[in-house]
Protein backbone atom coordinates (compact mmCIF):
# COMPACT_ATOMS: atom_id res chain seq x y z
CA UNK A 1 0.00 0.00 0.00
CA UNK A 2 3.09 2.16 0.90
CA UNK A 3 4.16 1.80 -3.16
CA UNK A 4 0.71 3.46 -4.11
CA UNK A 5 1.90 6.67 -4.09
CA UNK A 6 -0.23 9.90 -3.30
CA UNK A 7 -0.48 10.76 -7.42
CA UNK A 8 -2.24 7.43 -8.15
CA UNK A 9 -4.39 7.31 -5.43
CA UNK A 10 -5.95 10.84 -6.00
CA UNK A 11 -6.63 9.89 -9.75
CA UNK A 12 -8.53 6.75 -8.34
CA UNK A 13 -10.63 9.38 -5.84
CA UNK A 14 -11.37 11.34 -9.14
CA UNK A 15 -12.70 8.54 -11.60
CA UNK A 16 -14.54 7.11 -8.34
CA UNK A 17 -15.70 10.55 -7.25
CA UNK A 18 -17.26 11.26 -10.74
CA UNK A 19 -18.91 7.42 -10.60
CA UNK A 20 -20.28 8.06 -7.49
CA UNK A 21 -21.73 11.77 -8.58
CA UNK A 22 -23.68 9.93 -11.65
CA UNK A 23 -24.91 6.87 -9.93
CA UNK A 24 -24.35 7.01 -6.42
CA UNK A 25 -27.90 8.34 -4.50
CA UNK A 26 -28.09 11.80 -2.54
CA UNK A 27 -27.55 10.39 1.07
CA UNK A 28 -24.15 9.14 0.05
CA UNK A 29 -23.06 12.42 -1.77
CA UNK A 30 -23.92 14.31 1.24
CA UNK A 31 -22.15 11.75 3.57
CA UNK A 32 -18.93 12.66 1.29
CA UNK A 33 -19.97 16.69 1.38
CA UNK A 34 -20.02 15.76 5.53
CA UNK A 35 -16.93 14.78 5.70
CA UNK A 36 -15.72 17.34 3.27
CA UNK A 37 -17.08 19.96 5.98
CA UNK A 38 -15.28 18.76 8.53
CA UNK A 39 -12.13 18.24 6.85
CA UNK A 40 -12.13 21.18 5.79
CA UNK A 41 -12.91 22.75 8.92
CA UNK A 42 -9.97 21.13 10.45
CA UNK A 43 -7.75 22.63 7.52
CA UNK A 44 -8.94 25.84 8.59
CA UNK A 45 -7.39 25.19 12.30
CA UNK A 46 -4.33 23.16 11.39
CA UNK A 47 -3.03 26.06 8.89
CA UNK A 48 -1.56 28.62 11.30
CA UNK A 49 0.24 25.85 13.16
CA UNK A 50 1.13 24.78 9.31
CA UNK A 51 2.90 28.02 9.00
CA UNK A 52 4.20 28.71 12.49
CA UNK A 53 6.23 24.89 12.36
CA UNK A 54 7.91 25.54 8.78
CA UNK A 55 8.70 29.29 9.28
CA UNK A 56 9.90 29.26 12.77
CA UNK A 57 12.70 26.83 12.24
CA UNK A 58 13.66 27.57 8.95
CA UNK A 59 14.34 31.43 9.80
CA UNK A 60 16.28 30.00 13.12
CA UNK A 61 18.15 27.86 10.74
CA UNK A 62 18.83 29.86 8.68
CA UNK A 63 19.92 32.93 11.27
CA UNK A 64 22.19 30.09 12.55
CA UNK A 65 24.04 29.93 9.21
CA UNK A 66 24.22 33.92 9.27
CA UNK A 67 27.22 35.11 6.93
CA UNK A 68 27.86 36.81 3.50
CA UNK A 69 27.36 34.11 1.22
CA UNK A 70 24.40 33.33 3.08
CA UNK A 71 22.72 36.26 2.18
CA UNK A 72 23.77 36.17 -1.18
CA UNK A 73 22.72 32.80 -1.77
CA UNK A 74 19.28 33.70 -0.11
CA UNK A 75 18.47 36.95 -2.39
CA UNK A 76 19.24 35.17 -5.62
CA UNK A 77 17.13 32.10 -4.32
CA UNK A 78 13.93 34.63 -3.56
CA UNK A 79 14.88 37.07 -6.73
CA UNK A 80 14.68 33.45 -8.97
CA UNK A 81 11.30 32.45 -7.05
CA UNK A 82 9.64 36.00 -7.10
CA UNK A 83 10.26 36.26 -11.11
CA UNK A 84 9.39 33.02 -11.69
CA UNK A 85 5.66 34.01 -9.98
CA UNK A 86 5.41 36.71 -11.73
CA UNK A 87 6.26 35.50 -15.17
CA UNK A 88 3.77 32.67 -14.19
CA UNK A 89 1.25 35.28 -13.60
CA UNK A 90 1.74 37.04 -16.97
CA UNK A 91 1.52 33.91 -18.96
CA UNK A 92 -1.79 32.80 -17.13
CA UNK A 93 -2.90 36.25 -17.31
CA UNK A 94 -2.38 36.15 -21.25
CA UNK A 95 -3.11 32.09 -22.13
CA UNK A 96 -5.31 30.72 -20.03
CA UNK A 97 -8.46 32.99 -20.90
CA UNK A 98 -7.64 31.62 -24.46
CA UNK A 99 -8.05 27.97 -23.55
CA UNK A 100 -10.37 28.16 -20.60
CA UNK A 101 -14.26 29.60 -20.00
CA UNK A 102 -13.72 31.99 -17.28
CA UNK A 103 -16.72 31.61 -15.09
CA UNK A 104 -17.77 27.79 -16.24
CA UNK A 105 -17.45 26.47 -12.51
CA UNK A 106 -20.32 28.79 -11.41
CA UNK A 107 -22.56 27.36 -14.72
CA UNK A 108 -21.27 23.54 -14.51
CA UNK A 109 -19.42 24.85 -18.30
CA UNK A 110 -23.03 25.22 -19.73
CA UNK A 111 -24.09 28.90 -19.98
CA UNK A 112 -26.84 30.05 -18.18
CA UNK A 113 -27.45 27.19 -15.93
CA UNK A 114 -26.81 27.13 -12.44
CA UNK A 115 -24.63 24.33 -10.82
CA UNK A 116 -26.52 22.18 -7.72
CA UNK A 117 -25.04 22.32 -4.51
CA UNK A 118 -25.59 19.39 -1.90
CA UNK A 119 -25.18 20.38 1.90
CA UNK A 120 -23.85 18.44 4.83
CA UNK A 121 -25.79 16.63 7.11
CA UNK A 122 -23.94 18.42 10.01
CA UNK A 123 -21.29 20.87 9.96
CA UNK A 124 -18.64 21.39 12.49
CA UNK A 125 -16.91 24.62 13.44
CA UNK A 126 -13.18 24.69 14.47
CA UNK A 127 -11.91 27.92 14.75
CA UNK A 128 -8.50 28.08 14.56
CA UNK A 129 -5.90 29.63 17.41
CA UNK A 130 -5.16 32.96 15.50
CA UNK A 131 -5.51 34.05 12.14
CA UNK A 132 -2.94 33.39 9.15
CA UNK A 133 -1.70 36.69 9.53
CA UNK A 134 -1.03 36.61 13.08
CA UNK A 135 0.66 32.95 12.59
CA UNK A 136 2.80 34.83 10.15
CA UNK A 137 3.70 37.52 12.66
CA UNK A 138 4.55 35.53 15.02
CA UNK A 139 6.48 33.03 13.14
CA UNK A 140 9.09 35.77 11.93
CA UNK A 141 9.44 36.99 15.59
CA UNK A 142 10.15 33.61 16.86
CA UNK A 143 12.24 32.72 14.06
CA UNK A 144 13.84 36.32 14.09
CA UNK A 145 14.27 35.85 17.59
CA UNK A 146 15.61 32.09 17.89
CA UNK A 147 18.76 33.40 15.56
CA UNK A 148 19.10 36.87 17.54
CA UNK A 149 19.86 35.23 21.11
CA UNK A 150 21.22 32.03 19.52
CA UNK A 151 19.67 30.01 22.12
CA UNK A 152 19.13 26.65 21.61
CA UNK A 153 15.83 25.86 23.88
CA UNK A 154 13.06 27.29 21.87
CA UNK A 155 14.68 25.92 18.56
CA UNK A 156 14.72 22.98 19.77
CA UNK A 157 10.85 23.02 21.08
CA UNK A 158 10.29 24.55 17.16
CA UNK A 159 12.20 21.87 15.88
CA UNK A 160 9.98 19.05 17.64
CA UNK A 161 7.11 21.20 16.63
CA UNK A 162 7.85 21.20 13.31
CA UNK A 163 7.95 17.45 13.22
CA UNK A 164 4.49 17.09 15.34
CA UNK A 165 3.31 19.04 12.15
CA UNK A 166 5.02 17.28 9.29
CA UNK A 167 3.32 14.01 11.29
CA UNK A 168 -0.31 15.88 10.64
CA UNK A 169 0.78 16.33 7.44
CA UNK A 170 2.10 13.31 6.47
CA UNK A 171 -0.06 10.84 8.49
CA UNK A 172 -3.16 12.72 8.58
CA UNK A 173 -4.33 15.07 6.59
CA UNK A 174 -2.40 13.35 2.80
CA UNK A 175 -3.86 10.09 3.92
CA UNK A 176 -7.43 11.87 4.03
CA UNK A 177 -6.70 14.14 0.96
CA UNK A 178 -7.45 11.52 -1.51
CA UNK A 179 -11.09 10.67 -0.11
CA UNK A 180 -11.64 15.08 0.19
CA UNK A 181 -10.83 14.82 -3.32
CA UNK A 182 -13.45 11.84 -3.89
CA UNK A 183 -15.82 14.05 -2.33
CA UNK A 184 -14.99 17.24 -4.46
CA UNK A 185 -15.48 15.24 -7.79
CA UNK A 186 -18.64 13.79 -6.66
CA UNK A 187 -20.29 16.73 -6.04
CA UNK A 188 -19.41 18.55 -8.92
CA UNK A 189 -19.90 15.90 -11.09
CA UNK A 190 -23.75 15.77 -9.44
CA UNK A 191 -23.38 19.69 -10.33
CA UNK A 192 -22.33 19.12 -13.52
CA UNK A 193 -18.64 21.01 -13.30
CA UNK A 194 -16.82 17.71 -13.84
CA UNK A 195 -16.24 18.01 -17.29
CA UNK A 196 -15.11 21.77 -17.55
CA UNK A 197 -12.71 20.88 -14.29
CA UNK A 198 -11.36 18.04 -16.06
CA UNK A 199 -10.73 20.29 -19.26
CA UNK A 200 -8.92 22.54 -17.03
CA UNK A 201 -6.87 20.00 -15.61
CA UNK A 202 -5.13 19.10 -18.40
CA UNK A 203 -4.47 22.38 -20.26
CA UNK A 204 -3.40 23.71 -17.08
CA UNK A 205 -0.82 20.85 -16.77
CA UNK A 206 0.94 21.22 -20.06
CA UNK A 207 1.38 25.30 -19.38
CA UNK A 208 2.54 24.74 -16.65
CA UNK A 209 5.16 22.17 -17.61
CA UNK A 210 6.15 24.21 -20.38
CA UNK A 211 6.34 27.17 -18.47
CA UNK A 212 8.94 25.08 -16.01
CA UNK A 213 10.76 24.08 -18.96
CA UNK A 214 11.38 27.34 -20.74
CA UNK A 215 12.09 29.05 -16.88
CA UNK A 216 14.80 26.37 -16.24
CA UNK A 217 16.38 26.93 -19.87
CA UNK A 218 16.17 31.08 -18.90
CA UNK A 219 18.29 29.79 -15.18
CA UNK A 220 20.84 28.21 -16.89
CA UNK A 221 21.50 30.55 -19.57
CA UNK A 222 21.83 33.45 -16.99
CA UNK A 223 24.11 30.68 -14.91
CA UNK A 224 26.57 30.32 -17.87
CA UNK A 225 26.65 33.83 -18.32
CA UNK A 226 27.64 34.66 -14.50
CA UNK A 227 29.72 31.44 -14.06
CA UNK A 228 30.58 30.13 -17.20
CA UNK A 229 30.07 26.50 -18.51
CA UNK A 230 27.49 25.78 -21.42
CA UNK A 231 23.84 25.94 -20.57
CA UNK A 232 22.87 23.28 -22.56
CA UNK A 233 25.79 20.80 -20.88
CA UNK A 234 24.71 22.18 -17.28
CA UNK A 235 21.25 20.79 -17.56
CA UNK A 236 22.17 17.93 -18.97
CA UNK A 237 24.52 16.97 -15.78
CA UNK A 238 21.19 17.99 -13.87
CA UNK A 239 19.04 16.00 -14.80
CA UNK A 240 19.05 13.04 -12.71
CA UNK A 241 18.22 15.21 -9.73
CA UNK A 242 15.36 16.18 -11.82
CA UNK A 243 14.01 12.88 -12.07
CA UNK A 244 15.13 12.06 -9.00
CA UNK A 245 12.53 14.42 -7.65
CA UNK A 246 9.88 13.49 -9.76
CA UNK A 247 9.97 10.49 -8.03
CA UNK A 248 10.34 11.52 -4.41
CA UNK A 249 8.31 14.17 -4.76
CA UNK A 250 10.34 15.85 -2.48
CA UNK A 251 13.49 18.81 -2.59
CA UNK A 252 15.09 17.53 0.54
CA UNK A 253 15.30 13.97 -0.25
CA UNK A 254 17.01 14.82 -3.19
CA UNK A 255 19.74 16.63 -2.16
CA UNK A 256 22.35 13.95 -2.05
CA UNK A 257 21.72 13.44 -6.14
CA UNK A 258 21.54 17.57 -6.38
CA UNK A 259 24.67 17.87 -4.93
CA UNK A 260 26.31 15.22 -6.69
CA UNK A 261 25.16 16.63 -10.29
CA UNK A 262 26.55 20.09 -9.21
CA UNK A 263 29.53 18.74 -8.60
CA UNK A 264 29.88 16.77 -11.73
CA UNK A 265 28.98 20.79 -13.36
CA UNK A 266 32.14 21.89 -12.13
CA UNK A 267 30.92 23.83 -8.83
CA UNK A 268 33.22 24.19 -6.08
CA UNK A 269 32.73 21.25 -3.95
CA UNK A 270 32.18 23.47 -0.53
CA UNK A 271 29.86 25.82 -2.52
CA UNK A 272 27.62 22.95 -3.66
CA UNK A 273 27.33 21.50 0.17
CA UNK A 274 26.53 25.13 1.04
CA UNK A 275 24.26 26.14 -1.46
CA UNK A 276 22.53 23.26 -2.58
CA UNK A 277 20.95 22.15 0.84
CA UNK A 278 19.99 25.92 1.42
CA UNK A 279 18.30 26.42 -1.79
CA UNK A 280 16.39 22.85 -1.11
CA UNK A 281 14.54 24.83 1.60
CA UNK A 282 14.56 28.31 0.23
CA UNK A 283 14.28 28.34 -3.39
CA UNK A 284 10.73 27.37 -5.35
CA UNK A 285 10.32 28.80 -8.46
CA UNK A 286 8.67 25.16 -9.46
CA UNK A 287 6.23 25.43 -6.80
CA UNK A 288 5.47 28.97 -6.95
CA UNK A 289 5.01 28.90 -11.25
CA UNK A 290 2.53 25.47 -9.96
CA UNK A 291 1.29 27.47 -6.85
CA UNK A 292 0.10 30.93 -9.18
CA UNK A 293 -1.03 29.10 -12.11
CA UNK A 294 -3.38 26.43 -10.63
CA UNK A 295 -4.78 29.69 -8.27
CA UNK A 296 -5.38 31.90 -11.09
CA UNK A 297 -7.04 28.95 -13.46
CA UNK A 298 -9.48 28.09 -10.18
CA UNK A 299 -9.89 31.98 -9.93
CA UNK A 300 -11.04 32.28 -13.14
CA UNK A 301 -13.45 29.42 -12.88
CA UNK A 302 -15.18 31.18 -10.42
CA UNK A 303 -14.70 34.58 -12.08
CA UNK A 304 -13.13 36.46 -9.72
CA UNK A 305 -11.31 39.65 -10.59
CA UNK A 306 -8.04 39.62 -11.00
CA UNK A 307 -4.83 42.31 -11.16
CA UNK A 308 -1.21 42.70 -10.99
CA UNK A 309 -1.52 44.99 -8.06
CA UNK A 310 -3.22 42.79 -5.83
CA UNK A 311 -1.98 39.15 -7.11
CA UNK A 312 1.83 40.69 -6.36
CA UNK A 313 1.60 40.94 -3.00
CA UNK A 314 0.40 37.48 -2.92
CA UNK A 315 3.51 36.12 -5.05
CA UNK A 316 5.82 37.46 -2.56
CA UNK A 317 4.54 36.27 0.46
CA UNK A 318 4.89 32.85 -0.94
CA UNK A 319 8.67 32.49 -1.03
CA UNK A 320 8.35 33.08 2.40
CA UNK A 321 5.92 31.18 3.80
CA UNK A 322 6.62 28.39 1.84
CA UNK A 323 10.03 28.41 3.84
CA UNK A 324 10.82 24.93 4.66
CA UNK A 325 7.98 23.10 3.16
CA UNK A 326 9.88 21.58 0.34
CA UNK A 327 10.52 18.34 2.84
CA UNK A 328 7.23 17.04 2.73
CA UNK A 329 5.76 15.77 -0.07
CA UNK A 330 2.54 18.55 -0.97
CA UNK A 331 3.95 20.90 1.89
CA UNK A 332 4.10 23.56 -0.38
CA UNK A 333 0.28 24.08 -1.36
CA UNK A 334 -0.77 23.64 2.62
CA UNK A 335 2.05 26.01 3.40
CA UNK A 336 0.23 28.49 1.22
CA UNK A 337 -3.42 27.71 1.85
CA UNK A 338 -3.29 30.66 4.61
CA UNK A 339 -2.44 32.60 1.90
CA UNK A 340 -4.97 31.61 -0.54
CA UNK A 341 -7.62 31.94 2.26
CA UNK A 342 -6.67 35.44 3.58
CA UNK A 343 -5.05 36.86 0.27
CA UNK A 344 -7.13 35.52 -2.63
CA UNK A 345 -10.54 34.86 -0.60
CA UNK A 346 -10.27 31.15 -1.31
CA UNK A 347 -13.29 29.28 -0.06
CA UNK A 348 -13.33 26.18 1.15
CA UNK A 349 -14.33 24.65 -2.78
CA UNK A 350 -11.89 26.49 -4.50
CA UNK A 351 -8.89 25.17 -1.93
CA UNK A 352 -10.20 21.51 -2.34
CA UNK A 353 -9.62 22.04 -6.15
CA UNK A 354 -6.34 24.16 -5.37
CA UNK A 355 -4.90 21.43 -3.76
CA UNK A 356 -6.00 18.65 -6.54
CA UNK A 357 -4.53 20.70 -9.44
CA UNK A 358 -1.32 21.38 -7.49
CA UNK A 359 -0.76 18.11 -5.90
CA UNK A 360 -1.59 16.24 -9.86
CA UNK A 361 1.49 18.36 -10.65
CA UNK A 362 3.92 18.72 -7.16
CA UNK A 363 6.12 15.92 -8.93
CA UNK A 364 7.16 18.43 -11.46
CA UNK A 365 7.51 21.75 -9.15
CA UNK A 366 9.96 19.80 -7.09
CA UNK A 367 11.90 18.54 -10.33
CA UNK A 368 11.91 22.47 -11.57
CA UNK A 369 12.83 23.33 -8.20
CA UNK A 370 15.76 21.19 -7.73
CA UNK A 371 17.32 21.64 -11.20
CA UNK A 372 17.03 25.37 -11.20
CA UNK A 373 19.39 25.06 -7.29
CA UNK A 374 22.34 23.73 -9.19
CA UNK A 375 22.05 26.99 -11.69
CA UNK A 376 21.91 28.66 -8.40
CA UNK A 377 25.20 27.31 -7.14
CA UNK A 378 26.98 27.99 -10.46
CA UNK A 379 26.13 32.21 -9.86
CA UNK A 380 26.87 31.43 -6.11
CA UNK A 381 29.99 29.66 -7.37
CA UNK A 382 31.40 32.72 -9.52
CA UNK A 383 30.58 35.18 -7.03
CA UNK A 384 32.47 33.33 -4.31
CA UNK A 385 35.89 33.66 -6.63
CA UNK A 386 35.32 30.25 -7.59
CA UNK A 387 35.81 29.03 -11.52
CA UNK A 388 34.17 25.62 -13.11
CA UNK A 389 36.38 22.72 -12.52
CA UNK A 390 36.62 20.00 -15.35
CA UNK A 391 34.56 21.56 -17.96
């Protein structure tokens, strides 16, 4: 059962889902929208402790670490994420009104009808201990604070923290994900949304690996420029670590291939143990291209307005509170459900089909984010005094 990984079993919770919404009778479609309340419900509490146990102890980290090439190594990781965000948010902005019907969720994709809700038989309330932008506050004044005093009992208690919530993560709530996800598809498939969600799936899927594809060609160039090397040589040593992390899903399991392939490109050896494992935690351009165009596609689905000036702010707070999350498999997209929530008004619907686009394409953030840290350690390498070895 272990082998079934989290990508099959959520494309077996979406063929089932859409059986059950043609065939299955009312009572059991509300006993999924029941459970879909209270799941939900206890996203809504878990989040701020979400983003309290990944920021805390990756700010103390990396305030432990303090130094010049830290920071250096930091503001390219962020600069790379923020761009690749916003470039994300152009292309969206100009393709997917081309290949999508903005609005279709609220008409089941047939204009002028109205889609049929089901309710729960009970719902459930669980407020949660603070809101996300409180969590946020006071996640950058522990984390601030752990690597001001350098004190090693509260990053410790973070530390444990931050385990108890990878454990919710990783034993509860991506366990339960793939019946949520059941329960999504049912319903809309009663509603009649199915088939324009399903449409949207898969156009949103090949932008976004394209977009990936053309961003990672853009890292390398700029690399080879700063550092040297050919671009097209680079990402060819790379890619094992990229489908090394197709397969793990993950940015910190991968690290011992990363670092291996940046070695192989010529990067100081010390440099690539430095800036490889840092920019496993820090850097997501993968994720974040994933994170903005999956939001914008649902956002248009529901026909929400959208602009540069208020999507922006959004884009940056993600390469920070997504800080850390690379280590668990889909920790990105619950990382930034706070965000999605407080920032983009994201109701409880619209994050259950956040986090089904996202997670049908995680595999590929990770690779994009993994390959685009050894372009990363070739700048970091040049502007350390260092030269490629052996190319």
């Amino acid at each position: 059962m272990q082998k079934f990984g989290l990508l099959p079993r959520l494309i077996v919770a979406i063929v089932f889902g859409i059986i059950f919404g043609a065939y299955a009778p009312e009572w059991t479609l509300r006993i999924l929208v029941t459970f879909n309340s209270l799941f939900g419900s206890f996203l809504g509490f878990i989040i701020p402790l979400i983003i309290i146990g990944f920021i805390v102890p990756g700010i103390g980290e990396l305030g432990a670490k303090a130094g010049k090439m830290l920071g250096i190594t930091a503001g390219i990781a962020y600069t790379s994420t923020i761009i690749a965000g916003t470039l994300a948010y152009l292309a969206a902005v100009f393709i997917l009104p081309n290949i999508i019907q903005v609005g279709s969720f609220l008409t089941g994709g047939v204009e002028g009808a109205e889609a049929i809700a089901i309710a729960p038989f009970i719902e459930f309330d669980m407020p949660p201990i603070m809101g996300v932008m409180s969590a946020l506050l006071v996640a950058f004044i522990l984390g601030l604070g752990i690597a001001a005093i350098k004190g090693d009992t509260l990053k410790r208690v973070m530390n444990d923290f931050q385990g108890i919530i990878e454990k919710v993560i990783t034993k509860v709530i991506i366990p339960l994900l793939p019946i949520h996800i059941l329960g999504i598809f049912a319903g809309m498939t009663y509603g009649g949304q199915v088939a324009t969600v399903l449409s949207v799936f898969a156009k949103v899927f090949v932008m976004i690996v394209i977009l990936h594809s053309l961003y990672l060609v853009a890292q390398y160039f700029i690399a080879a420029i700063i550092g040297g090397g050919n671009p097209f040589r680079l990402i060819r040593n790379m890619l094992p670590a990229y489908f090394t992390a197709i397969g793990t899903q993950s940015s910190a399991a991968t690290i011992p291939v990363t670092v291996r392939q940046t070695k192989k490109n010529g990067v100081n050896e010390g440099v690539a143990e430095f800036a490889v494992p840092l920019c496993a935690t820090i850097h997501l351009s993968g994720s974040t291209i994933t994170l903005v165009s999956c939001s914008l596609a649902v956002m248009m689905l529901m026909d929400m307005p959208i602009s540069l000036a208020t999507y922006f702010p959004f884009i940056l707070m993600l390469g920070i509170t997504m800080v850390a999350a690379p280590g668990v498999p889909g920790g990105a997209v619950m990382a930034a459900i706070g965000l999605l929530e407080s920032m983009l008004l994201f109701d409880p619907t619209m994050v259950a089909l956040m986090i089904a686009l996202y997670l049908a394409q995680d595999s590929f953030g990770t690779a994009c984010n993994v390959t685009g840290d050894g372009a990363i350690a070739v700048m970091v390498n040049r502007i350390s005094g260092h030269s490629l070895q052996r190319l």
